[in-house]
N, C-alpha and C. Protein backbone atom coordinates (compact mmCIF):
# COMPACT_ATOMS: atom_id res chain seq x y z
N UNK A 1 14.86 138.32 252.32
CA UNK A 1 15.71 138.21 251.16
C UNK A 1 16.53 136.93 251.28
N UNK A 2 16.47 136.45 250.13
CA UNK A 2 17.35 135.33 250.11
C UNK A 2 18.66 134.53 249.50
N UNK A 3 19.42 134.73 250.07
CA UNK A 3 21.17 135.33 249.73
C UNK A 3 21.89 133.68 249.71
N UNK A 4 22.65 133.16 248.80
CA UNK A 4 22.95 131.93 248.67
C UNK A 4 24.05 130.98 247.73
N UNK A 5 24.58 129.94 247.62
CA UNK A 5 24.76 129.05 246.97
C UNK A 5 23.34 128.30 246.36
N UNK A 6 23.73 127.20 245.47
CA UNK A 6 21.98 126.89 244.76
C UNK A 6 22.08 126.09 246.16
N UNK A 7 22.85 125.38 246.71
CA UNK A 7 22.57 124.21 247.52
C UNK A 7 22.24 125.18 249.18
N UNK A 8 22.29 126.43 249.46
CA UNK A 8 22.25 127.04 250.47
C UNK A 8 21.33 128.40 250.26
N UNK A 9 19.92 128.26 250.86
CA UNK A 9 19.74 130.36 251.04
C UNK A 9 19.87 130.18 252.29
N UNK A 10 20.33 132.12 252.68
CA UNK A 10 20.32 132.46 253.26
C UNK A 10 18.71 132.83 253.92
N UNK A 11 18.51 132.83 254.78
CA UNK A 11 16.70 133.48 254.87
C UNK A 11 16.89 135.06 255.93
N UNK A 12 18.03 135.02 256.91
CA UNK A 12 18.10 136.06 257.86
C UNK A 12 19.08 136.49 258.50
N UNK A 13 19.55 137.16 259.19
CA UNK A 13 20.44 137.05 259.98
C UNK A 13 20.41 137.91 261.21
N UNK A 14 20.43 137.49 262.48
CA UNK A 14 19.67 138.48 263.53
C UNK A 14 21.64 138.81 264.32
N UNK A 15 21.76 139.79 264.42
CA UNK A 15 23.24 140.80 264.86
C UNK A 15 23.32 140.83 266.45
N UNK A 16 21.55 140.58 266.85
CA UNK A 16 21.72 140.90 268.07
C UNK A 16 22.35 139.58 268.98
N UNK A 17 21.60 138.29 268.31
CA UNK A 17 21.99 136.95 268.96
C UNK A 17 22.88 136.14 268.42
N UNK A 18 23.55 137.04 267.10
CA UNK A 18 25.03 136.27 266.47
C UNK A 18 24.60 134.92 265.54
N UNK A 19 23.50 134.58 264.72
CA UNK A 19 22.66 133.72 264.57
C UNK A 19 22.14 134.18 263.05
N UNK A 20 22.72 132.94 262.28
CA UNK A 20 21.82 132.63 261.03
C UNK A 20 20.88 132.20 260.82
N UNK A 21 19.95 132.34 260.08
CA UNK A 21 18.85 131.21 259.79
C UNK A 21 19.45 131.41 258.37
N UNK A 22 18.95 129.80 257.95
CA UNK A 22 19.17 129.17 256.50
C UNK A 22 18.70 128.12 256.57
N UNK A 23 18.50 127.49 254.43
CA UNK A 23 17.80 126.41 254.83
C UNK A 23 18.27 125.68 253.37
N UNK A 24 18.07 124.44 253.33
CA UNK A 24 18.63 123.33 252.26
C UNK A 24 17.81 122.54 251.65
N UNK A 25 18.03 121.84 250.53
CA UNK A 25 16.69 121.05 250.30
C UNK A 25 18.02 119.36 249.92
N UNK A 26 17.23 118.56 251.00
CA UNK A 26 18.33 117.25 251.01
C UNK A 26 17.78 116.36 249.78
N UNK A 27 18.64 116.34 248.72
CA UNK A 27 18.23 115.83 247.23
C UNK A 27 17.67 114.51 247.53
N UNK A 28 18.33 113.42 248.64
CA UNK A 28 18.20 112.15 249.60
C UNK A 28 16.84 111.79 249.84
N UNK A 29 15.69 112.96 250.45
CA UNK A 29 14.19 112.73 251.01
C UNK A 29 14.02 113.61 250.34
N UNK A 30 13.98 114.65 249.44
CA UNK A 30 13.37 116.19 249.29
C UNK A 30 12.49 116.79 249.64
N UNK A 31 13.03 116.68 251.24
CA UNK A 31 12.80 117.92 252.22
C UNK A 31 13.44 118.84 252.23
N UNK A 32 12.92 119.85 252.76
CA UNK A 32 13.52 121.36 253.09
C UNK A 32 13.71 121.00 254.85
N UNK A 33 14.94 121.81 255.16
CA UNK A 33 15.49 121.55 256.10
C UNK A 33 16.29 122.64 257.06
N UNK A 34 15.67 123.33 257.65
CA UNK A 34 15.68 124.99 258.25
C UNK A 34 16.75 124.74 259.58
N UNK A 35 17.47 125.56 259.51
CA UNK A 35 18.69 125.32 260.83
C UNK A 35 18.59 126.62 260.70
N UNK A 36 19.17 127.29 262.37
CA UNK A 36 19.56 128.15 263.02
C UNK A 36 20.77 127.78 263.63
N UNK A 37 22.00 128.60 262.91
CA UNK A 37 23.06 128.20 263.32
C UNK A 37 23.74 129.44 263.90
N UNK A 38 24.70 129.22 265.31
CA UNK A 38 25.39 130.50 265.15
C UNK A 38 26.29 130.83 264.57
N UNK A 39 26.88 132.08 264.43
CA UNK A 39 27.61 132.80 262.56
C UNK A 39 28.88 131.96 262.99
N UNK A 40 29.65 131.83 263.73
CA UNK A 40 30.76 130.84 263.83
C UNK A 40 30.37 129.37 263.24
N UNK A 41 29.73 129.08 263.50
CA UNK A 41 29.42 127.73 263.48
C UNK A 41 29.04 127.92 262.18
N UNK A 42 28.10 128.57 261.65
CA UNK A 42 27.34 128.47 260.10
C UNK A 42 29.08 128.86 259.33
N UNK A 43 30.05 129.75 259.60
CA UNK A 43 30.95 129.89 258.67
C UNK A 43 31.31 128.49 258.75
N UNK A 44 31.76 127.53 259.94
CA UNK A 44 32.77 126.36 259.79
C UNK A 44 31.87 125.87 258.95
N UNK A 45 30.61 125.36 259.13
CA UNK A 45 30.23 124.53 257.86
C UNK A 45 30.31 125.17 256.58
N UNK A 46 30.22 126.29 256.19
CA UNK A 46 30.56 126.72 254.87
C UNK A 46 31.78 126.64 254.27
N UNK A 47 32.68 126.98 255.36
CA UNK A 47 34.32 126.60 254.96
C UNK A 47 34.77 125.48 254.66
N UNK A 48 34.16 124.76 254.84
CA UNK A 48 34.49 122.80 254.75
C UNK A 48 34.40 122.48 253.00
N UNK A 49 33.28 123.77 252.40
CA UNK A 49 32.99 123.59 251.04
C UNK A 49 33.91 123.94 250.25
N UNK A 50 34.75 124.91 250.40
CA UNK A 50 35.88 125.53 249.68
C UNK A 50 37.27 124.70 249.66
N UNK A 51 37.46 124.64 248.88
CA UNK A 51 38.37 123.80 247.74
C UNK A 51 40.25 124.03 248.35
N UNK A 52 40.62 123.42 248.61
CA UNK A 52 41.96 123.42 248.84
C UNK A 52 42.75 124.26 247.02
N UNK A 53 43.93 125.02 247.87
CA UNK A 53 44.40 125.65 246.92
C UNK A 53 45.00 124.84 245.74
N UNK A 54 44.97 125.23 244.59
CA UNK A 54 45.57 124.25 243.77
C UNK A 54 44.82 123.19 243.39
N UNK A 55 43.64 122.69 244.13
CA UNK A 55 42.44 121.78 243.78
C UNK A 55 41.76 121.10 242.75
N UNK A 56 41.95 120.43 241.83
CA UNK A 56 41.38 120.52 240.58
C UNK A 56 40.26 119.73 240.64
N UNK A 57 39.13 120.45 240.22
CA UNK A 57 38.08 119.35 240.18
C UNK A 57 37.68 119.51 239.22
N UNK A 58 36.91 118.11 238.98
CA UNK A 58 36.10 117.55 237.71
C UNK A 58 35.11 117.99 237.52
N UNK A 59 35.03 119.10 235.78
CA UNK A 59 33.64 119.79 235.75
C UNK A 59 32.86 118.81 235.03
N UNK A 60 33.66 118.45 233.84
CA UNK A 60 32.71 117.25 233.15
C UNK A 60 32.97 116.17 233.36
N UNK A 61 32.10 115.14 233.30
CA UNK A 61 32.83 113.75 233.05
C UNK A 61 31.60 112.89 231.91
N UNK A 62 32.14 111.66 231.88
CA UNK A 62 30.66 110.73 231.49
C UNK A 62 30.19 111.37 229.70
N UNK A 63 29.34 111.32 229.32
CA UNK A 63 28.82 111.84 228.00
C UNK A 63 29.24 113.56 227.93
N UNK A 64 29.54 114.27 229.05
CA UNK A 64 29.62 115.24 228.76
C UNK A 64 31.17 115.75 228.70
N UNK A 65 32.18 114.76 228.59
CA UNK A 65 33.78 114.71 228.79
C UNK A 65 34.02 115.39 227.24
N UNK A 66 35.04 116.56 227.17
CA UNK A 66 35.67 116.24 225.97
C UNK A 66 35.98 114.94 224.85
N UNK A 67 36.24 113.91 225.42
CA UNK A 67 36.95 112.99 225.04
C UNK A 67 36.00 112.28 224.42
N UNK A 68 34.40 112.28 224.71
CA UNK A 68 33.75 111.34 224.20
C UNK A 68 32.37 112.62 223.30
N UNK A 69 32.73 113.06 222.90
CA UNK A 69 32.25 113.78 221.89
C UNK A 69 31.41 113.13 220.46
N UNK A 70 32.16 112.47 220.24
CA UNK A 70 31.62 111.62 219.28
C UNK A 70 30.22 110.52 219.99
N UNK A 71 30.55 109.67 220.98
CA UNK A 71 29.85 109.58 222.02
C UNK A 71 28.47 110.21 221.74
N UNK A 72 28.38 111.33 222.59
CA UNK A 72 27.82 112.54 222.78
C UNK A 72 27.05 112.92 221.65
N UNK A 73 27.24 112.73 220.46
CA UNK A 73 26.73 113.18 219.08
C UNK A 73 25.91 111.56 218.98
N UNK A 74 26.50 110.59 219.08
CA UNK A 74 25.30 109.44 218.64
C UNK A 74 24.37 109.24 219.61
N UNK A 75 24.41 109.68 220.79
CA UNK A 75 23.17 109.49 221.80
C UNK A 75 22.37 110.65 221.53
N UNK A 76 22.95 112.03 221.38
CA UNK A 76 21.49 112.86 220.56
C UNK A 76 21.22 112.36 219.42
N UNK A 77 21.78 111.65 218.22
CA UNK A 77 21.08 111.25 217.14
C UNK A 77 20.37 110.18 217.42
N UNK A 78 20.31 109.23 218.26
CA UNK A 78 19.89 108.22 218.84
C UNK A 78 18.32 109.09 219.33
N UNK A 79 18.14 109.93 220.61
CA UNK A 79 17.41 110.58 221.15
C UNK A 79 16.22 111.62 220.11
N UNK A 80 17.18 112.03 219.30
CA UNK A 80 16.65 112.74 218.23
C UNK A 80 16.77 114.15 218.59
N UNK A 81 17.69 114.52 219.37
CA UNK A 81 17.76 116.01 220.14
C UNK A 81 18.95 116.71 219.31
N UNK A 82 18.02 117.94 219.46
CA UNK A 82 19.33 118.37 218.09
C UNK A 82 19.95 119.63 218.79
N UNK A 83 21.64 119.64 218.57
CA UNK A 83 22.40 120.66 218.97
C UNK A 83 21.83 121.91 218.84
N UNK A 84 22.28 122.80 220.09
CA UNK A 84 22.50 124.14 219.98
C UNK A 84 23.32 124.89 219.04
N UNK A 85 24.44 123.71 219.45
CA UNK A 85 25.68 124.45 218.98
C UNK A 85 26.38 123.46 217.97
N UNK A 86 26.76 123.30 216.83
CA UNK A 86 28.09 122.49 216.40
C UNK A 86 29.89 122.48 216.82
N UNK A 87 29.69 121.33 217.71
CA UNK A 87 31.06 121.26 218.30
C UNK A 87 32.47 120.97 217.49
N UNK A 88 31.70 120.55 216.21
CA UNK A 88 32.92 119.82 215.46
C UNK A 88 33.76 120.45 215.27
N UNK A 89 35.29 119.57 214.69
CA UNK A 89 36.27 120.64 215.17
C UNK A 89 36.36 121.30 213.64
N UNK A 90 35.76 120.89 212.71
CA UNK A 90 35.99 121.99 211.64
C UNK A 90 35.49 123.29 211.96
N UNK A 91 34.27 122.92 212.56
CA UNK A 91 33.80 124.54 212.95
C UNK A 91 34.73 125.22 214.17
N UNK A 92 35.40 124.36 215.11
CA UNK A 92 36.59 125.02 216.10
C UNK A 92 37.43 125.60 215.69
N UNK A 93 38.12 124.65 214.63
CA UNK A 93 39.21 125.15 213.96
C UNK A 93 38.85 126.65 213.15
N UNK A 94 37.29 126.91 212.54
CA UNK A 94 37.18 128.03 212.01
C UNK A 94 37.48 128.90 212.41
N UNK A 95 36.27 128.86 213.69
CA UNK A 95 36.46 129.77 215.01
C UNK A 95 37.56 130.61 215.62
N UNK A 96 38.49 129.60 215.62
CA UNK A 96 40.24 129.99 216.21
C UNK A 96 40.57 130.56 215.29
N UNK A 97 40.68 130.38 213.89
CA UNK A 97 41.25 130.93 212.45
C UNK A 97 40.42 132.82 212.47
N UNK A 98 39.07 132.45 212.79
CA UNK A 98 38.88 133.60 212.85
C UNK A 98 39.04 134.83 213.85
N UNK A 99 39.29 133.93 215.02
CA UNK A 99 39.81 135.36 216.38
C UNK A 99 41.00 135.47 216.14
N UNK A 100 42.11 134.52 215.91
CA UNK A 100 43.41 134.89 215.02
C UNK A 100 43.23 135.97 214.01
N UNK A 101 42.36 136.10 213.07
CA UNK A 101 42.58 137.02 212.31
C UNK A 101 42.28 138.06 212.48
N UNK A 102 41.46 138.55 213.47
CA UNK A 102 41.20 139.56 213.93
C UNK A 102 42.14 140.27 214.78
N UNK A 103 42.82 138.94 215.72
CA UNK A 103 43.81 139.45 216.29
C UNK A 103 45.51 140.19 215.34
N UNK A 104 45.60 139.76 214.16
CA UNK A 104 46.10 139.83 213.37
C UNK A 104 45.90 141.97 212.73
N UNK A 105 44.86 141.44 212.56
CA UNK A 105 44.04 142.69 212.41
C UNK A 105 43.84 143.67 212.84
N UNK A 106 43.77 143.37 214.40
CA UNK A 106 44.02 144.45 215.23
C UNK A 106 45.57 145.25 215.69
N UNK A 107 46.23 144.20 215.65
CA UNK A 107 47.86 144.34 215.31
C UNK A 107 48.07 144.87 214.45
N UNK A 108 47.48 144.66 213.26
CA UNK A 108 48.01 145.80 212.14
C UNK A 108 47.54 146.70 212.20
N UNK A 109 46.63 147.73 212.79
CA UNK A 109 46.29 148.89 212.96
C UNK A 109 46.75 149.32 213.59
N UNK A 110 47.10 148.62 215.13
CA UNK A 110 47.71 149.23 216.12
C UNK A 110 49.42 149.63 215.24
N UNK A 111 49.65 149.12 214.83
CA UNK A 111 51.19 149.04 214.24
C UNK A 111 50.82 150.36 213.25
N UNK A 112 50.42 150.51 211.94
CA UNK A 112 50.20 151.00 211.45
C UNK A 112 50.10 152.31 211.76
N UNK A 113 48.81 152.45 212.71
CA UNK A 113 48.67 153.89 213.49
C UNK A 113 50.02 154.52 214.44
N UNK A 114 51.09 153.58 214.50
CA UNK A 114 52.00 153.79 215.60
C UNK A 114 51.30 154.00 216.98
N UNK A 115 50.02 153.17 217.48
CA UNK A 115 50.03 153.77 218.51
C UNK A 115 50.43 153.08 219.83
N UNK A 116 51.10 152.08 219.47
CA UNK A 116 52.56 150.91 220.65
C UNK A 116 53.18 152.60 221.66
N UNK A 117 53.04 152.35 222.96
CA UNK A 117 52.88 153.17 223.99
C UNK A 117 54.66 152.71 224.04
N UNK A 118 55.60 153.49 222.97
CA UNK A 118 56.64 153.85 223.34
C UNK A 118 57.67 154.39 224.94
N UNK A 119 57.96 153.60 225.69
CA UNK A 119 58.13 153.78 226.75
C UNK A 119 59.92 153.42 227.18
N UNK A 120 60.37 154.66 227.45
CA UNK A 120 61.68 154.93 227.63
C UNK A 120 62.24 153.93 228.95
């Protein structure tokens, strides 16, 4: 079974000799690359991956940034690749208008019905 991050499976783990097997594929040569590490040792290298508290990292950047959206829309019309989705903000703005109103909506029933969990 093979238990993992995309960049890590797991392939085994033997209890008796304290010992992982796992294996990687180095994007660099794309080879696969099989280590036997022991479970101390395989955690420190896994721990090195996890993010300091408070950490912010960059999910998008480049064509796929908020900011360049427009961007983003002339290189698929350029490409000829056509959206999944319409990002524009008239359709955002709909969007929001409409979970607002629902939320609206749901507030007035709850109100209506009295059923606000009166609490002394």
């Amino acid at each position: 079974m093979q238990v993992g991050l995309p960049w890590l499976k797991i392939e085994s783990q033997n209890k008796e000799s304290n010992t992982i097997s796992w294996f990687y594929n180095d994007h660099k040569d794309e080879k696969r690359h099989d280590v036997t590490d022991n479970v101390i040792d395989f955690i420190n290298r896994l721990i090195i991956h996890i993010p300091d508290y408070h950490f912010l990292t960059t999910q998008y950047y480049g064509f796929y940034a908020n900011a360049s959206k427009k961007i983003l829309d002339k290189v698929h019309a350029l490409l000829g690749i056509k959206k999944n989705k319409d990002y524009s903000r008239e359709n955002r703005t709909k969007a929001l208008k409409n979970k607002l109103n629902k939320l609206k909506y749901r507030t007035h029933l709850i109100d209506s019905f009295n059923l606000r969990s009166n609490s002394m």
